[in-house]
Structures are given as structure tokens and as C-alpha cells.
Protein backbone atom coordinates (compact mmCIF):
# COMPACT_ATOMS: atom_id res chain seq x y z
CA UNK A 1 110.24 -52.96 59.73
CA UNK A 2 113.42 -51.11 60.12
CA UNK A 3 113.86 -47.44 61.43
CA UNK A 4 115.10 -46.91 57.58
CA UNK A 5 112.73 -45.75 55.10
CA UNK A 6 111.17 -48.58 52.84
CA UNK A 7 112.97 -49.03 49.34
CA UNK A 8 111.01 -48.94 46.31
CA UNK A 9 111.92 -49.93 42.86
CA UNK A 10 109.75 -48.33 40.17
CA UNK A 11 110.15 -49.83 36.21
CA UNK A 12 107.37 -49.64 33.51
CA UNK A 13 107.04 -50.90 30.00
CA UNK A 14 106.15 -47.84 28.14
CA UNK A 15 109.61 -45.87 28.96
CA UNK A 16 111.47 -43.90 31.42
CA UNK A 17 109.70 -40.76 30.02
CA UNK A 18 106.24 -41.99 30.07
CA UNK A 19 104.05 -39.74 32.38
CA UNK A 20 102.42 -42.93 34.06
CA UNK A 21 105.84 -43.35 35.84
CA UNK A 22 106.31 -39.69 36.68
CA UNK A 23 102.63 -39.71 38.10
CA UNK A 24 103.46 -42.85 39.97
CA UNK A 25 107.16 -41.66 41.49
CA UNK A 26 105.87 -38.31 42.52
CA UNK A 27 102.77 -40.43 44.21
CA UNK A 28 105.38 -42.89 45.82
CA UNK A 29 108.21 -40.58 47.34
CA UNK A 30 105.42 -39.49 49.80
CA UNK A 31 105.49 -43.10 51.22
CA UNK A 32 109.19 -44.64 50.75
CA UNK A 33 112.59 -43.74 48.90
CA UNK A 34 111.92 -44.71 45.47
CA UNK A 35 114.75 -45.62 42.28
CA UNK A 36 113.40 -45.68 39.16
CA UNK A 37 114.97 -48.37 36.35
CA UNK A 38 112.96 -48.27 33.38
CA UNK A 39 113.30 -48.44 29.97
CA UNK A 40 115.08 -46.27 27.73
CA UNK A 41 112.72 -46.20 25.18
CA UNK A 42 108.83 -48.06 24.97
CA UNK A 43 108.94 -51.60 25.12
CA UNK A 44 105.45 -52.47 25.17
CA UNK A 45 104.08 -55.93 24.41
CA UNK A 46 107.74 -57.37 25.36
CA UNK A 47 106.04 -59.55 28.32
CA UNK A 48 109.03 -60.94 30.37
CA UNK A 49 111.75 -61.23 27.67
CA UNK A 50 115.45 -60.54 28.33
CA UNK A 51 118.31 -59.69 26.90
CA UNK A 52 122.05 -61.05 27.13
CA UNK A 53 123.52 -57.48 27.35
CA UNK A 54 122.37 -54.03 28.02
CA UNK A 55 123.71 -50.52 28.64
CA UNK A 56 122.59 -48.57 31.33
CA UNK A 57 122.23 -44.83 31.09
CA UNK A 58 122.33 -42.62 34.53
CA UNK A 59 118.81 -40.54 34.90
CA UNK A 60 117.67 -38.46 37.47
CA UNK A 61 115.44 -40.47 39.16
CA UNK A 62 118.07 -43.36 38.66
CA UNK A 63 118.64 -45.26 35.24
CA UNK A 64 117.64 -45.75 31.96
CA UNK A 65 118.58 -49.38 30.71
CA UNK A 66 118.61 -49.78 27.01
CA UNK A 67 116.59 -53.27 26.95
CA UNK A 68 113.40 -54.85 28.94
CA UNK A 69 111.25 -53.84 31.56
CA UNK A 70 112.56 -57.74 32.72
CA UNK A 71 115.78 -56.34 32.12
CA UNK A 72 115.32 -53.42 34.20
CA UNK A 73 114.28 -55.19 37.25
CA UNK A 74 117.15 -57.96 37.12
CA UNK A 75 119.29 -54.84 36.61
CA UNK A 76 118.09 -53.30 39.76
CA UNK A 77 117.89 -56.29 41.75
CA UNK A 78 121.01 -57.71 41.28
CA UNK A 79 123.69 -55.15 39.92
CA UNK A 80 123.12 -52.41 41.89
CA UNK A 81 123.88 -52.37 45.40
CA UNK A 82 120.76 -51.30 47.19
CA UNK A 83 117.75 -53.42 48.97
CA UNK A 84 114.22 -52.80 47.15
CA UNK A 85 111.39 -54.22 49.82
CA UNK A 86 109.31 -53.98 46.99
CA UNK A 87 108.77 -53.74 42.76
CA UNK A 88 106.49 -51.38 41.11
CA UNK A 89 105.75 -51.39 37.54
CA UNK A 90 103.89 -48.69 35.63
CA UNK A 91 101.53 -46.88 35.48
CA UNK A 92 101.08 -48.73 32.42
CA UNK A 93 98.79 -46.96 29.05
CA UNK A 94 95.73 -49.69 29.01
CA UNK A 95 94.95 -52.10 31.17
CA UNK A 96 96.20 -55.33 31.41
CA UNK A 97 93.15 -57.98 32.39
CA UNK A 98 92.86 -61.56 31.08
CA UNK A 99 95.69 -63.83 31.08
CA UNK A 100 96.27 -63.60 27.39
CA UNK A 101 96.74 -59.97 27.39
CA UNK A 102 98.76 -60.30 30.63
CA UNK A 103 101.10 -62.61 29.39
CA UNK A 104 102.09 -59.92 26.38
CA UNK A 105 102.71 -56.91 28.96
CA UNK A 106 105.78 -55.54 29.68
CA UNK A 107 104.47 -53.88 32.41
CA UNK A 108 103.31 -57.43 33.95
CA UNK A 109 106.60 -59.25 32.94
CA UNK A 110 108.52 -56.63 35.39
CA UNK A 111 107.00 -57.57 38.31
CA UNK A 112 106.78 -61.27 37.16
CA UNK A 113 110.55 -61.39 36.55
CA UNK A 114 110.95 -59.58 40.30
CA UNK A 115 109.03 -62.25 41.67
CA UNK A 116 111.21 -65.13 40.29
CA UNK A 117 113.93 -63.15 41.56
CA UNK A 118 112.56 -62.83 45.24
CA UNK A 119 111.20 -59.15 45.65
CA UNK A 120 107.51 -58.76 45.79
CA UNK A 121 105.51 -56.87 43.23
CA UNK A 122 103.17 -54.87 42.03
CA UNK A 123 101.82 -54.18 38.52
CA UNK A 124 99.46 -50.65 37.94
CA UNK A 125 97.55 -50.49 34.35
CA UNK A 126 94.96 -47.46 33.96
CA UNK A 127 92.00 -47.65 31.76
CA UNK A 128 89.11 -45.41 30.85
CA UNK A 129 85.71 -47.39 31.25
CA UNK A 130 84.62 -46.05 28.41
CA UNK A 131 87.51 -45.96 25.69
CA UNK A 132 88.98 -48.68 26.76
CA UNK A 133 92.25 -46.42 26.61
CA UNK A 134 92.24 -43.30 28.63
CA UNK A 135 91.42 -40.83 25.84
CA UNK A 136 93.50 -37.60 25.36
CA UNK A 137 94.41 -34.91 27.79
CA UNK A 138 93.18 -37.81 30.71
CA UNK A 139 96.27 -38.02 33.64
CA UNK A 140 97.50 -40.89 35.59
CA UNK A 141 96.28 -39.36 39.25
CA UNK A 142 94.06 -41.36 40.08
CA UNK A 143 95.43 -44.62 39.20
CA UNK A 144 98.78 -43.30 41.10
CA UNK A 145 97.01 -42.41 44.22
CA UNK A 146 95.46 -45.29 44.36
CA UNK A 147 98.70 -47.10 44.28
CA UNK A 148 100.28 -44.99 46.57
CA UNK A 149 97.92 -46.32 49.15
CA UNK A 150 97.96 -49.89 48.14
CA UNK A 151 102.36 -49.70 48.75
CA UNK A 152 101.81 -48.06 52.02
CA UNK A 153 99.41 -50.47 53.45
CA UNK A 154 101.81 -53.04 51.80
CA UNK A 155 104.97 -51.35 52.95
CA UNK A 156 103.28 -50.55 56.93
CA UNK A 157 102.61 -54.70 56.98
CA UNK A 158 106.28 -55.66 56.35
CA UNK A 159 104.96 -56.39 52.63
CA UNK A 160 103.61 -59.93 53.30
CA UNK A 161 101.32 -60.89 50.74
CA UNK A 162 100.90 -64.46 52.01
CA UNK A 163 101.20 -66.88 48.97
CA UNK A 164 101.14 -64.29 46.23
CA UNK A 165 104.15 -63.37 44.62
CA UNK A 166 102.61 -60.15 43.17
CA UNK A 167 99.94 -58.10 42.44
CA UNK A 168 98.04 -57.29 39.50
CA UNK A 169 96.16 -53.95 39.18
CA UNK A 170 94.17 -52.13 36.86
CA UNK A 171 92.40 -48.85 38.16
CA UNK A 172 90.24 -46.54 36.01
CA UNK A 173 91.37 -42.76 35.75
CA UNK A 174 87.67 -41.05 36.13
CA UNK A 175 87.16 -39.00 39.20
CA UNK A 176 83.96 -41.51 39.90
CA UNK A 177 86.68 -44.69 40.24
CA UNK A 178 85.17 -47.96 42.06
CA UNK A 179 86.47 -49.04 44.72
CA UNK A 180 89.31 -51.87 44.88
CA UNK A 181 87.75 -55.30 44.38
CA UNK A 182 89.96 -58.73 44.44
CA UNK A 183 89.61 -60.32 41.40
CA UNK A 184 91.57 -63.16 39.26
CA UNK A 185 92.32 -62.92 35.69
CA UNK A 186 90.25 -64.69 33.04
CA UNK A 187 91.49 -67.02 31.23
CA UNK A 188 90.65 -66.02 27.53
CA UNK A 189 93.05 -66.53 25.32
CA UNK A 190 90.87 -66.22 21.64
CA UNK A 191 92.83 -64.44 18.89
CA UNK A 192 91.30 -62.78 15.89
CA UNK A 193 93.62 -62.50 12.84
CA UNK A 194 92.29 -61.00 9.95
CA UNK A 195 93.62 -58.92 6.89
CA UNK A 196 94.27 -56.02 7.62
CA UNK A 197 92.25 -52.80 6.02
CA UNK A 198 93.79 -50.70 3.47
CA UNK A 199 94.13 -47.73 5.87
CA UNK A 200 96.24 -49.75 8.52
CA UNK A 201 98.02 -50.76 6.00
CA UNK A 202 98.27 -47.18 4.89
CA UNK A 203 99.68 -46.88 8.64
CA UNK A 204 102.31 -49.43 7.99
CA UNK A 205 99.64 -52.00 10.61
CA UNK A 206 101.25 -54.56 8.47
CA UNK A 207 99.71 -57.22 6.13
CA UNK A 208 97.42 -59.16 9.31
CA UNK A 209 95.82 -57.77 11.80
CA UNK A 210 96.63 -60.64 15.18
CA UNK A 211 94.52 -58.96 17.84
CA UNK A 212 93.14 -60.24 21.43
CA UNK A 213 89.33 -61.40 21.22
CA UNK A 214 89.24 -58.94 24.44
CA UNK A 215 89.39 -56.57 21.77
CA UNK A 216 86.91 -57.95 19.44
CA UNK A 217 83.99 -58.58 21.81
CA UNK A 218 83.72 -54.51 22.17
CA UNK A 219 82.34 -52.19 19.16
CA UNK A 220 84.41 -49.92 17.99
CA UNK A 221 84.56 -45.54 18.11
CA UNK A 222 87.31 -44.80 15.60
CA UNK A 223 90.52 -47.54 16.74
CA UNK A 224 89.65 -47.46 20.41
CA UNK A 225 87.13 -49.85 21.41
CA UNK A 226 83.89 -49.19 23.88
CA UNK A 227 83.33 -51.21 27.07
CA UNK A 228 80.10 -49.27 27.06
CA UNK A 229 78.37 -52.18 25.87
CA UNK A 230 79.58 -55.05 27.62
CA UNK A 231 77.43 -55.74 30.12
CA UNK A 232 77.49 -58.98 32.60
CA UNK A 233 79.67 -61.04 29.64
CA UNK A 234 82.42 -61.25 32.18
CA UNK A 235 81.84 -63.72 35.20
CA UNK A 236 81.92 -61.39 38.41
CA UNK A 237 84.88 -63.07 40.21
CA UNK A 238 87.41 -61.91 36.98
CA UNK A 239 89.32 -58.68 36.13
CA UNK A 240 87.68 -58.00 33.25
CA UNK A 241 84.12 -57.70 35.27
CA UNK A 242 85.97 -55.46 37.47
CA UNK A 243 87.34 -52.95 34.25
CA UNK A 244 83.64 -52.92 32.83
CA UNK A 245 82.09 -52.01 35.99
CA UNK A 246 84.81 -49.44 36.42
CA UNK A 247 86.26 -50.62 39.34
CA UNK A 248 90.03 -51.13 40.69
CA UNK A 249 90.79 -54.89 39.53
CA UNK A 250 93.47 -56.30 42.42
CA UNK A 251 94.26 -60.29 41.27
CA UNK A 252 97.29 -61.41 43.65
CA UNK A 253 99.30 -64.01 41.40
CA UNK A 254 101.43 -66.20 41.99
CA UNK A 255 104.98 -66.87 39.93
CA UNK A 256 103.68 -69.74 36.81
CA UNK A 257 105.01 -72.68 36.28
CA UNK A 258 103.94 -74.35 39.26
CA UNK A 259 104.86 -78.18 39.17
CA UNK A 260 101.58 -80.31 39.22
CA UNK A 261 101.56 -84.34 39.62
CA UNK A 262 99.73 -85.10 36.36
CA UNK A 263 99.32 -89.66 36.10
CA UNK A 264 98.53 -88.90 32.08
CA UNK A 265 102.72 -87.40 32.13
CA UNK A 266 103.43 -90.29 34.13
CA UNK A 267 102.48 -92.75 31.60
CA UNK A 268 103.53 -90.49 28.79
CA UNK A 269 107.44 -90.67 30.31
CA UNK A 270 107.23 -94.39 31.21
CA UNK A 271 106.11 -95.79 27.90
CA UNK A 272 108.86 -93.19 26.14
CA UNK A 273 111.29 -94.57 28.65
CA UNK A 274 110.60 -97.99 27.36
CA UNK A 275 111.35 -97.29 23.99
CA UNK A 276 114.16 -95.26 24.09
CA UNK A 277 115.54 -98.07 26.21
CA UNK A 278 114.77 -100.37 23.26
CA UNK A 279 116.21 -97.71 20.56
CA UNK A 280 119.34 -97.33 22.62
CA UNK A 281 119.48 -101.81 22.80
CA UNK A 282 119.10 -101.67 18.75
CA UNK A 283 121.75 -98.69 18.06
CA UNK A 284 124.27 -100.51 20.51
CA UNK A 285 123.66 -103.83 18.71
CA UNK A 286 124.12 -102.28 15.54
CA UNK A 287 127.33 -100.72 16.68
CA UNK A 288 128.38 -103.87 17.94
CA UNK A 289 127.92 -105.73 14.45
């Protein structure tokens, strides 16, 4: 690395005023310059969508763009003129474990949208073992801190993550935190829709309820649910494991749509091929006549 202090670009899903950033850029100006380019308002749940046009409000920590947290980093990246060695997006409200509920966050979609784009990433969710959701008056220290460290090893080691593309963390918010564990997200991708209740209706929850089976394996205290009861229904190896047992989940990813030789698609294409080649024969013929 340079003599110049590392660059850090800091986004999130749940809004430039969200205290899981502010935990997260006070943790990470100890370690490298940071900009923040977030949201103006929440955008949760967006995943990696994007927008044709946004404005772009100055902020003190940098800007607040009017659109995506995808938006944000392809803002940063390539409009303003400054070189980020590295993405970091959160601290996100909930975790984000499972590729079904990873493929919804905005807070995910950042860092997968920097990784198409070139920059290396990281993604921070916090979660409360017990509440699934870190329960009121919790803070995001924890998580932050342990973030902190994870950009500074990154950041000391020229931020070579080998064949990943970006990380994935989730990191629990009680004082008696796990340590960091590699893990890979499971892929569960169950839905539960069901009508909904007359008091989230009442709440204006909508008509149907379309909610994440992650959800509706745990028993519910009031809306949160309880990971209390759990237990070893999560293989080891996965991110989810790691959340139950309290632990800091790290899966390294890698950008998706990877191209795969698949002979089924090669058969699929050829026998299409030979009948569009015999439609085209018959429509020319019939122009013909």
C-alpha cells in the first residue's frame, strides 16, 4: 500500500441517519479516511435495484443520494472523483443470513453492486441471539468494532480477498459475542404467505402476509421472533448456525451469475435452433408465395 491513508466508502440500506452507520463511521475513521453515500431516506428490502436518475444531497460525512443503496455505491464509484480501496455497507437493523433473505437486502445489494463494479466489499448486519432483532435501547458497538478490525486486517493486506468479491457479515450486539467463524449462506428459500391478522391489517400490514420461512421456523414473543429455540436445525458450515450460536457469521461471496457449461442447455438451444431455422424456411416461403 501507498504512504496515503486507505479510502473507505461507507453506504447502508436503512438511511444516512441510521445509527448503525454513525456507529460504523466513528469505528472506521480510526483505521482509514472514510465518505459516507447512503441513502436519503430507508430503503430496506430494495436488494440491488437501481434507478435511472437520482439527486444527490451534500451531508457532512459526504452525501445523501435520493435512491438505492445500489445507487449510492455506483454514485460513489463512478461520479465522484476519489479512489475507495474498499465498500462498506451498514451496520444494517437484522441480520442478513440465508440466500433468500440476502438476496432482498439493501444492505447486501451495496456491496454486491460494488463488486460488479470492481471495488471489494463488505456487508455488516447485527442481530440479537435472542430477538432475532436487537431489542430497544441495544447499540451497534459491538458489531462496529468488530468491523473495524475486520477493514484493518483487510486494509493492512492490500485488501486481497483471493476469489471473493465480498464479504458477508452478521455479528451479534451482546457483550458475550462469539468469535468470527467462516461460514456460507444457506440456501433456503421457503416462503410462507398467509392472510394476514386483523391487527396487521389494523397496521396497514396489508391484505397477505409474504414472509421468509427463516422467520417461521422460530416462535414468536410479540412480532419479533426467538432463536432461543432453534437448536442444531441449521447445518454447522451455514450462517444461520453461526446467528443461533451467537457467533460472527463471515461467508466470502463471490459476484452471481457465474457462467456454468450445462449439456441439458446445450440440447435445449440446438433443438430450438432447429426449429426456428424451420419457422424462419416456412415464413420466407410464405412471403415468397
Amino acid at each position: 500500500m501507498s504512504d496515503a491513508s486507505p479510502h473507505v466508502l461507507l453506504t447502508n440500506d436503512d438511511g444516512v441517519d441510521a445509527p448503525g452507520l454513525a456507529a460504523l463511521y466513528e469505528e472506521l475513521r480510526a483505521v482509514a479516511d472514510v465518505t459516507v453515500v447512503a441513502p436519503a431516506e430507508n430503503q430496506s428490502g430494495v436488494g440491488r435495484a437501481r434507478s435511472r436518475a437520482v439527486d444527490v444531497d451534500d451531508h457532512e460525512w459526504g452525501y445523501a443520494v435520493h435512491g438505492t443503496p445500489a445507487d449510492c455505491v455506483a454514485y460513489a464509484l463512478r461520479a465522484l472523483s476519489a479512489d475507495f480501496d474498499l465498500v462498506v455497507s451498514g451496520c444494517n437493523h437484522g441480520p442478513n443470513c440465508g440466500e433468500y433473505i440476502m438476496g432482498h437486502s439493501g444492505t447486501v445489494g451495496a456491496a454486491v453492486e460494488a463488486a460488479y463494479l470492481g471495488t471489494p466489499a463488505v456487508a455488516v448486519s447485527a442481530y440479537d441471539r435472542e430477538a432475532f432483532f436487537p431489542p430497544e435501547g441495544f447499540t451497534f458497538d459491538r458489531p462496529a468494532a468488530v468491523t473495524r478490525l475486520l477493514v484493518e486486517h483487510l486494509l493492512d493486506g492490500g485488501v486481497d480477498l483471493a476469489e471473493a468479491d465480498l464479504l458477508s457479515v452478521n455479528a451479534p450486539v451482546a457483550a458475550a459475542g462469539g468469535d468470527l467463524r467462516i461460514t456460507e449462506p444457506l440456501a433456503d428459500y421457503g416462503v410462507d404467505v398467509r392472510e394476514a391478522t386483523d391487527e396487521e391489517r389494523e397496521r396497514q400490514d396489508g391484505d397477505w402476509r409474504l414472509d421468509s420461512d427463516f422467520w417461521a421456523r422460530f416462535e414468536y414473543a410479540g412480532r419479533n421472533p426467538s432463536l432461543a429455540d432453534v437448536g442444531d436445525s441449521y447445518p454447522a458450515w451455514s450462517d444461520r448456525a453461526a446467528v443461533v450460536d451467537g457467533d460472527v457469521s463471515v461467508s466470502p461471496l463471490r459476484v452471481p451469475q457465474t457462467p456454468v457449461h450445462s449439456e441439458g442447455v446445450d440440447d435445449l438451444v440446438a433443438a430450438v435452433n432447429r426449429a426456428w431455422t424451420a419457422e424462419r424456411e416456412d415464413r420466407a416461403a410464405a412471403d415468397d408465395d
